[in-house]
C-alpha atoms as a PDB file:
ATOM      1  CA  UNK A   1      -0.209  15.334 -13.509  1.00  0.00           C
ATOM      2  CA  UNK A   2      -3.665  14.398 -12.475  1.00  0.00           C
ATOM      3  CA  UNK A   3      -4.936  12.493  -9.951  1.00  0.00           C
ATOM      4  CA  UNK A   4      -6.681   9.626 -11.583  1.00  0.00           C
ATOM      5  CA  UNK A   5      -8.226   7.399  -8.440  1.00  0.00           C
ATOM      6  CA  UNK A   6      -6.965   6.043  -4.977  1.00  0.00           C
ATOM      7  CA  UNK A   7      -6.924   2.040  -3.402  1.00  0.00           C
ATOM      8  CA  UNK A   8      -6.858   1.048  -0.493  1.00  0.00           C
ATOM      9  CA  UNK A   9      -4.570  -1.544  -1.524  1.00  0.00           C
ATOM     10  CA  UNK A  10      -0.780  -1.213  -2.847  1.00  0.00           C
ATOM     11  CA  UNK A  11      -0.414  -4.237  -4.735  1.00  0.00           C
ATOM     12  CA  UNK A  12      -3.757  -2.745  -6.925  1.00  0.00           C
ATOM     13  CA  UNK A  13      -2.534   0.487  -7.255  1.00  0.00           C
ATOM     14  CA  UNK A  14       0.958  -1.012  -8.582  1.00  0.00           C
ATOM     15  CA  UNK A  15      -0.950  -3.196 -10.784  1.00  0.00           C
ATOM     16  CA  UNK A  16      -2.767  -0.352 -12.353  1.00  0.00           C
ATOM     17  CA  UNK A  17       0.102   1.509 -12.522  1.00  0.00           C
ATOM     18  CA  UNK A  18       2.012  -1.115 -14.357  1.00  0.00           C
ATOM     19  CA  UNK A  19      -0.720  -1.825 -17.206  1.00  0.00           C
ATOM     20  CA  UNK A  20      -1.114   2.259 -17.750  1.00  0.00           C
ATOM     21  CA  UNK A  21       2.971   2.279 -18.418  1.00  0.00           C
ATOM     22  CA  UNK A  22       2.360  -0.976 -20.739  1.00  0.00           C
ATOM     23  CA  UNK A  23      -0.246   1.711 -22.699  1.00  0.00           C
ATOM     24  CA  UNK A  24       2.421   4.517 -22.580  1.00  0.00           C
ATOM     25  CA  UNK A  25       0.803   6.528 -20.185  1.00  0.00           C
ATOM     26  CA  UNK A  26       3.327   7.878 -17.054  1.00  0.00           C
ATOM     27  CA  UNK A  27       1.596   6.911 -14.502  1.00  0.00           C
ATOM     28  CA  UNK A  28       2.813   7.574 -10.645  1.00  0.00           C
ATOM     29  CA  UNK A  29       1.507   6.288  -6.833  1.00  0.00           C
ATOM     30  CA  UNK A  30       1.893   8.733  -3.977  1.00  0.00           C
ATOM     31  CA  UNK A  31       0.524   7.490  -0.613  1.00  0.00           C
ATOM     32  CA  UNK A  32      -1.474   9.568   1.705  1.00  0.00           C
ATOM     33  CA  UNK A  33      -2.463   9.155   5.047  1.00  0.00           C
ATOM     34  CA  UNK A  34      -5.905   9.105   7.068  1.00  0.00           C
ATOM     35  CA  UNK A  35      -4.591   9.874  10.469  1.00  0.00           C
ATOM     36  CA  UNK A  36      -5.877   8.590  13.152  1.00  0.00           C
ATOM     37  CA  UNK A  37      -7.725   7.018  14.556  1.00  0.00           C
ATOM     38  CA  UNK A  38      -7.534   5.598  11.060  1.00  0.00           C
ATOM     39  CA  UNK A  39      -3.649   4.810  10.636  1.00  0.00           C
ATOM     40  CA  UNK A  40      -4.255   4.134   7.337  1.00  0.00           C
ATOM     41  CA  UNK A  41      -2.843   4.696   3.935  1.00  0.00           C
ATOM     42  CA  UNK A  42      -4.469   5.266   0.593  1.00  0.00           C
ATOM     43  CA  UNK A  43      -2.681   5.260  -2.740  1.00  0.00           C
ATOM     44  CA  UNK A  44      -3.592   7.983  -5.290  1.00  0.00           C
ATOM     45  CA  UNK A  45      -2.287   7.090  -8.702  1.00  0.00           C
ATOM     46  CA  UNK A  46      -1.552  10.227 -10.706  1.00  0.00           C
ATOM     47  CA  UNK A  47      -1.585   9.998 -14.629  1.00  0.00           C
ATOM     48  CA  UNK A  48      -0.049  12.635 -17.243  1.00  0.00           C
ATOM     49  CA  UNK A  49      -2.622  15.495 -18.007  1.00  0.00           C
ATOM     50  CA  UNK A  50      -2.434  14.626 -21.411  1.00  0.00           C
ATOM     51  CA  UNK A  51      -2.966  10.796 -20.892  1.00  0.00           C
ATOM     52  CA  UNK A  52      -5.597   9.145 -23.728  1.00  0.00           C
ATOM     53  CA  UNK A  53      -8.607   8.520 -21.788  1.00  0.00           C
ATOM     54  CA  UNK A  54      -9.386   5.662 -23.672  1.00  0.00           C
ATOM     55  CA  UNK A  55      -6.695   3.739 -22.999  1.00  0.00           C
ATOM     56  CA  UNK A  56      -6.937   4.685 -19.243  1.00  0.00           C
ATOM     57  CA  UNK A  57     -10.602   3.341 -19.431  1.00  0.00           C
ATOM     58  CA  UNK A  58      -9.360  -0.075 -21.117  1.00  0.00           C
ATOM     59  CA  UNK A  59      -6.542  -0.404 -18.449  1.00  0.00           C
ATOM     60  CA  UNK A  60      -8.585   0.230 -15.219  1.00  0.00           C
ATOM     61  CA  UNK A  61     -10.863  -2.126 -17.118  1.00  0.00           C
ATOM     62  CA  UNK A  62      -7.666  -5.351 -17.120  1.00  0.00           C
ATOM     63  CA  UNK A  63      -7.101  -4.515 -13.407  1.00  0.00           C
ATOM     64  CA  UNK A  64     -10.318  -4.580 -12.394  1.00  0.00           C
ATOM     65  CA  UNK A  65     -11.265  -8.189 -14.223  1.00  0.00           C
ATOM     66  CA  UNK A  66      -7.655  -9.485 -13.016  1.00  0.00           C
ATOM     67  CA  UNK A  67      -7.696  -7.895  -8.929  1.00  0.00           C
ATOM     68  CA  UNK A  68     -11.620  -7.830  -8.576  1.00  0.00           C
ATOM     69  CA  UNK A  69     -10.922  -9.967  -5.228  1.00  0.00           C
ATOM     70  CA  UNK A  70      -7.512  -7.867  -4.135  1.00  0.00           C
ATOM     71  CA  UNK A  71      -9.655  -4.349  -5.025  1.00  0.00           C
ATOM     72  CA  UNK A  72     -12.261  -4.758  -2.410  1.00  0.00           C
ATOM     73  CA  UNK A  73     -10.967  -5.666   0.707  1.00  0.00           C
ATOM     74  CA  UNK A  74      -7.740  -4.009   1.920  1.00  0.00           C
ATOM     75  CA  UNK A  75      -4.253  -6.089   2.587  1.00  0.00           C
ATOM     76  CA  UNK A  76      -3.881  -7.849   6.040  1.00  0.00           C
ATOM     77  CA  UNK A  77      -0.769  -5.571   7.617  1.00  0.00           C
ATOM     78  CA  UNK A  78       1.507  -8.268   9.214  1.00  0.00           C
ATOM     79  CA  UNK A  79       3.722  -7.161  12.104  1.00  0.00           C
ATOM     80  CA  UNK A  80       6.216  -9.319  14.472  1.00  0.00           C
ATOM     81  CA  UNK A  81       6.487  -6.592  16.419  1.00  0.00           C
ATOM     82  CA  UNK A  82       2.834  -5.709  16.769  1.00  0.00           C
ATOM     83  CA  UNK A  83       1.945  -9.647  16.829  1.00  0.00           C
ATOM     84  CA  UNK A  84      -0.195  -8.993  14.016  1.00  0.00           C
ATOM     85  CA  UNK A  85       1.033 -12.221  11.916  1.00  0.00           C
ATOM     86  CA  UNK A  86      -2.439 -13.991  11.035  1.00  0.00           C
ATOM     87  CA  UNK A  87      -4.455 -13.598   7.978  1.00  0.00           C
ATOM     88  CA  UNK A  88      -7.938 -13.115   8.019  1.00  0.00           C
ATOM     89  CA  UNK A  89      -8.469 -16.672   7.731  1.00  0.00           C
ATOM     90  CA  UNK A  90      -6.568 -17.376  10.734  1.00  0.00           C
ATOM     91  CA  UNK A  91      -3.589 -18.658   8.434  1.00  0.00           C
ATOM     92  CA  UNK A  92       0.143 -18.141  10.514  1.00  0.00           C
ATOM     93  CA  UNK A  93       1.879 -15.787   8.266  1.00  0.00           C
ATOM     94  CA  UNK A  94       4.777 -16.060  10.281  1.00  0.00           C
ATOM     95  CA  UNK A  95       7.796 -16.104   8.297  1.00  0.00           C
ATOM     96  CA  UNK A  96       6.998 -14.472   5.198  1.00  0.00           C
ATOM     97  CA  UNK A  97       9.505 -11.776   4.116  1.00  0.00           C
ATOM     98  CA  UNK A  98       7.707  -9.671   1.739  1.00  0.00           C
ATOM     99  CA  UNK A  99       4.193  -8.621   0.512  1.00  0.00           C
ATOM    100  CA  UNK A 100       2.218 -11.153  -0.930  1.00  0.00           C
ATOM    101  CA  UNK A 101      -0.754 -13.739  -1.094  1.00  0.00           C
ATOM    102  CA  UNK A 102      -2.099 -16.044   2.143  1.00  0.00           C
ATOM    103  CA  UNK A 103      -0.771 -19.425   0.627  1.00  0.00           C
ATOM    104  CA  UNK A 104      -4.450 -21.053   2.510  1.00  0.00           C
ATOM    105  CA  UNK A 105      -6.954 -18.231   1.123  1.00  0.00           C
ATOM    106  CA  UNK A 106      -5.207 -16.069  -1.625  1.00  0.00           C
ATOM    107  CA  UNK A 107      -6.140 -12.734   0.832  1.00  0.00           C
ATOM    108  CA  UNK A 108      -3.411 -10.388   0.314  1.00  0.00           C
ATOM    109  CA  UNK A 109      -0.811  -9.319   3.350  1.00  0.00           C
ATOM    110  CA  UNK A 110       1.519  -6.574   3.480  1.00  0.00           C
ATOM    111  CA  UNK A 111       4.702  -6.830   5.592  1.00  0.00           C
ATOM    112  CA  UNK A 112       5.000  -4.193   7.512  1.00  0.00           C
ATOM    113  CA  UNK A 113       8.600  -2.328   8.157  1.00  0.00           C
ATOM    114  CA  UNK A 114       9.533  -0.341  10.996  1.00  0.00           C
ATOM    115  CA  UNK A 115      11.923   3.662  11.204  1.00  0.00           C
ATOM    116  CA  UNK A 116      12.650   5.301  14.625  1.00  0.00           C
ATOM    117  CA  UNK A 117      11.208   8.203  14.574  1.00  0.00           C
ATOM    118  CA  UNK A 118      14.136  11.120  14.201  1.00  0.00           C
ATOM    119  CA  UNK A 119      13.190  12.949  17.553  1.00  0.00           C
ATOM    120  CA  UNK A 120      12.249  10.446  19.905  1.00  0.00           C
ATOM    121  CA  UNK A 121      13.414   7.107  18.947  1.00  0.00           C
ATOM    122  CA  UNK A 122       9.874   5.719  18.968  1.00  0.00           C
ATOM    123  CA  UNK A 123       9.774   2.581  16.559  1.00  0.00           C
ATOM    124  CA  UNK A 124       7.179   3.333  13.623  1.00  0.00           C
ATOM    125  CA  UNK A 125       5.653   1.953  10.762  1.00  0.00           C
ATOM    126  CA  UNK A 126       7.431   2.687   8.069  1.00  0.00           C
ATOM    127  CA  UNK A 127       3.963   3.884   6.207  1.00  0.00           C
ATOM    128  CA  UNK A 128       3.383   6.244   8.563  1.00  0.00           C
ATOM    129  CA  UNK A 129       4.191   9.484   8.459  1.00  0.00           C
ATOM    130  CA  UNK A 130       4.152  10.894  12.052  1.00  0.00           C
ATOM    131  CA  UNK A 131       5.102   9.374  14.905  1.00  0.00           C
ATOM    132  CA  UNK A 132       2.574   8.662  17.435  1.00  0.00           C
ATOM    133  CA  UNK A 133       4.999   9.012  20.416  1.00  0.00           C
ATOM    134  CA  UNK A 134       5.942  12.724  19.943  1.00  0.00           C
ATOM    135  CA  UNK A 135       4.221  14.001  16.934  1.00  0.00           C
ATOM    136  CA  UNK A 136       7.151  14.521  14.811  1.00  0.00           C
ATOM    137  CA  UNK A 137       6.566  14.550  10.648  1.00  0.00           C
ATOM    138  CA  UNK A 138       9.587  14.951   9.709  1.00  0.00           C
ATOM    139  CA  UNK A 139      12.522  12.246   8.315  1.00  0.00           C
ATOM    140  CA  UNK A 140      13.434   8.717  10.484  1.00  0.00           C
ATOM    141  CA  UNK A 141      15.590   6.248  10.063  1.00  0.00           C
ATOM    142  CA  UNK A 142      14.328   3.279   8.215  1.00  0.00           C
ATOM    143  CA  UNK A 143      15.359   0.006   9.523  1.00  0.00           C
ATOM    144  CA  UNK A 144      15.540  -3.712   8.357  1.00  0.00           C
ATOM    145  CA  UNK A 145      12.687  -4.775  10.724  1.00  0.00           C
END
């Protein structure tokens, strides 16, 4: 596989991802992180080697008229734990129980989901990939926070 581009934003990446399967083109999403002080994630989408480029060009061109608002600002990350539960727009998010839309401004918010880390026991975002507390990269236990 190749790697075709990379968002900033899930819910793009899965949209792309979606219309290049509708064109019969295996597409996948692997997420990478920027460390910190970033704490970030980008999503590379990967397409078959083989892939038509034309109909990768006419599908990246469907995303981009449908998410042009989603593809240039990055999703709001909503937390209980982290009191992070406003949107940008100062909207209460509170509530909400998976990723979605602002109902007052149509910005995008992710939900964010917590894993103890396996060495420490630090809770983590589940999007991140070492633990801040100890440094450990390897498995944790994902939890229903």
């Amino acid at each position: 596989m190749r790697r075709l581009t990379t968002f900033v934003n899930g819910i793009a990446a899965a949209a792309l991802q979606q219309e290049l399967e509708l064109a019969g083109i295996e597409a996948q999403i692997t997420q990478e992180s920027l460390g910190h002080p970033h704490n970030r994630l980008i999503f590379a989408l990967w397409v078959e080697e083989t892939a038509d480029q034309a109909a990768i060009e006419e599908a990246c061109a469907a995303v981009q008229a449908r998410y042009a608002d989603i593809l240039e600002r990055p999703a709001t990350r909503v937390s209980s734990i982290e009191d992070m539960l406003k949107c940008k727009c100062g909207y209460d998010l509170r509530g909400q129980v998976e990723d979605g839309k602002c109902p007052e401004c149509g910005h995008p918010y992710q939900i964010i989901k917590y894993k103890s880390c396996g060495k420490c026991g630090e809770e983590i975002p589940a999007d991140f990939d070492v633990c801040w507390q100890c440094g450990n990269g390897s498995e944790a236990e994902e939890d229903a926070t």
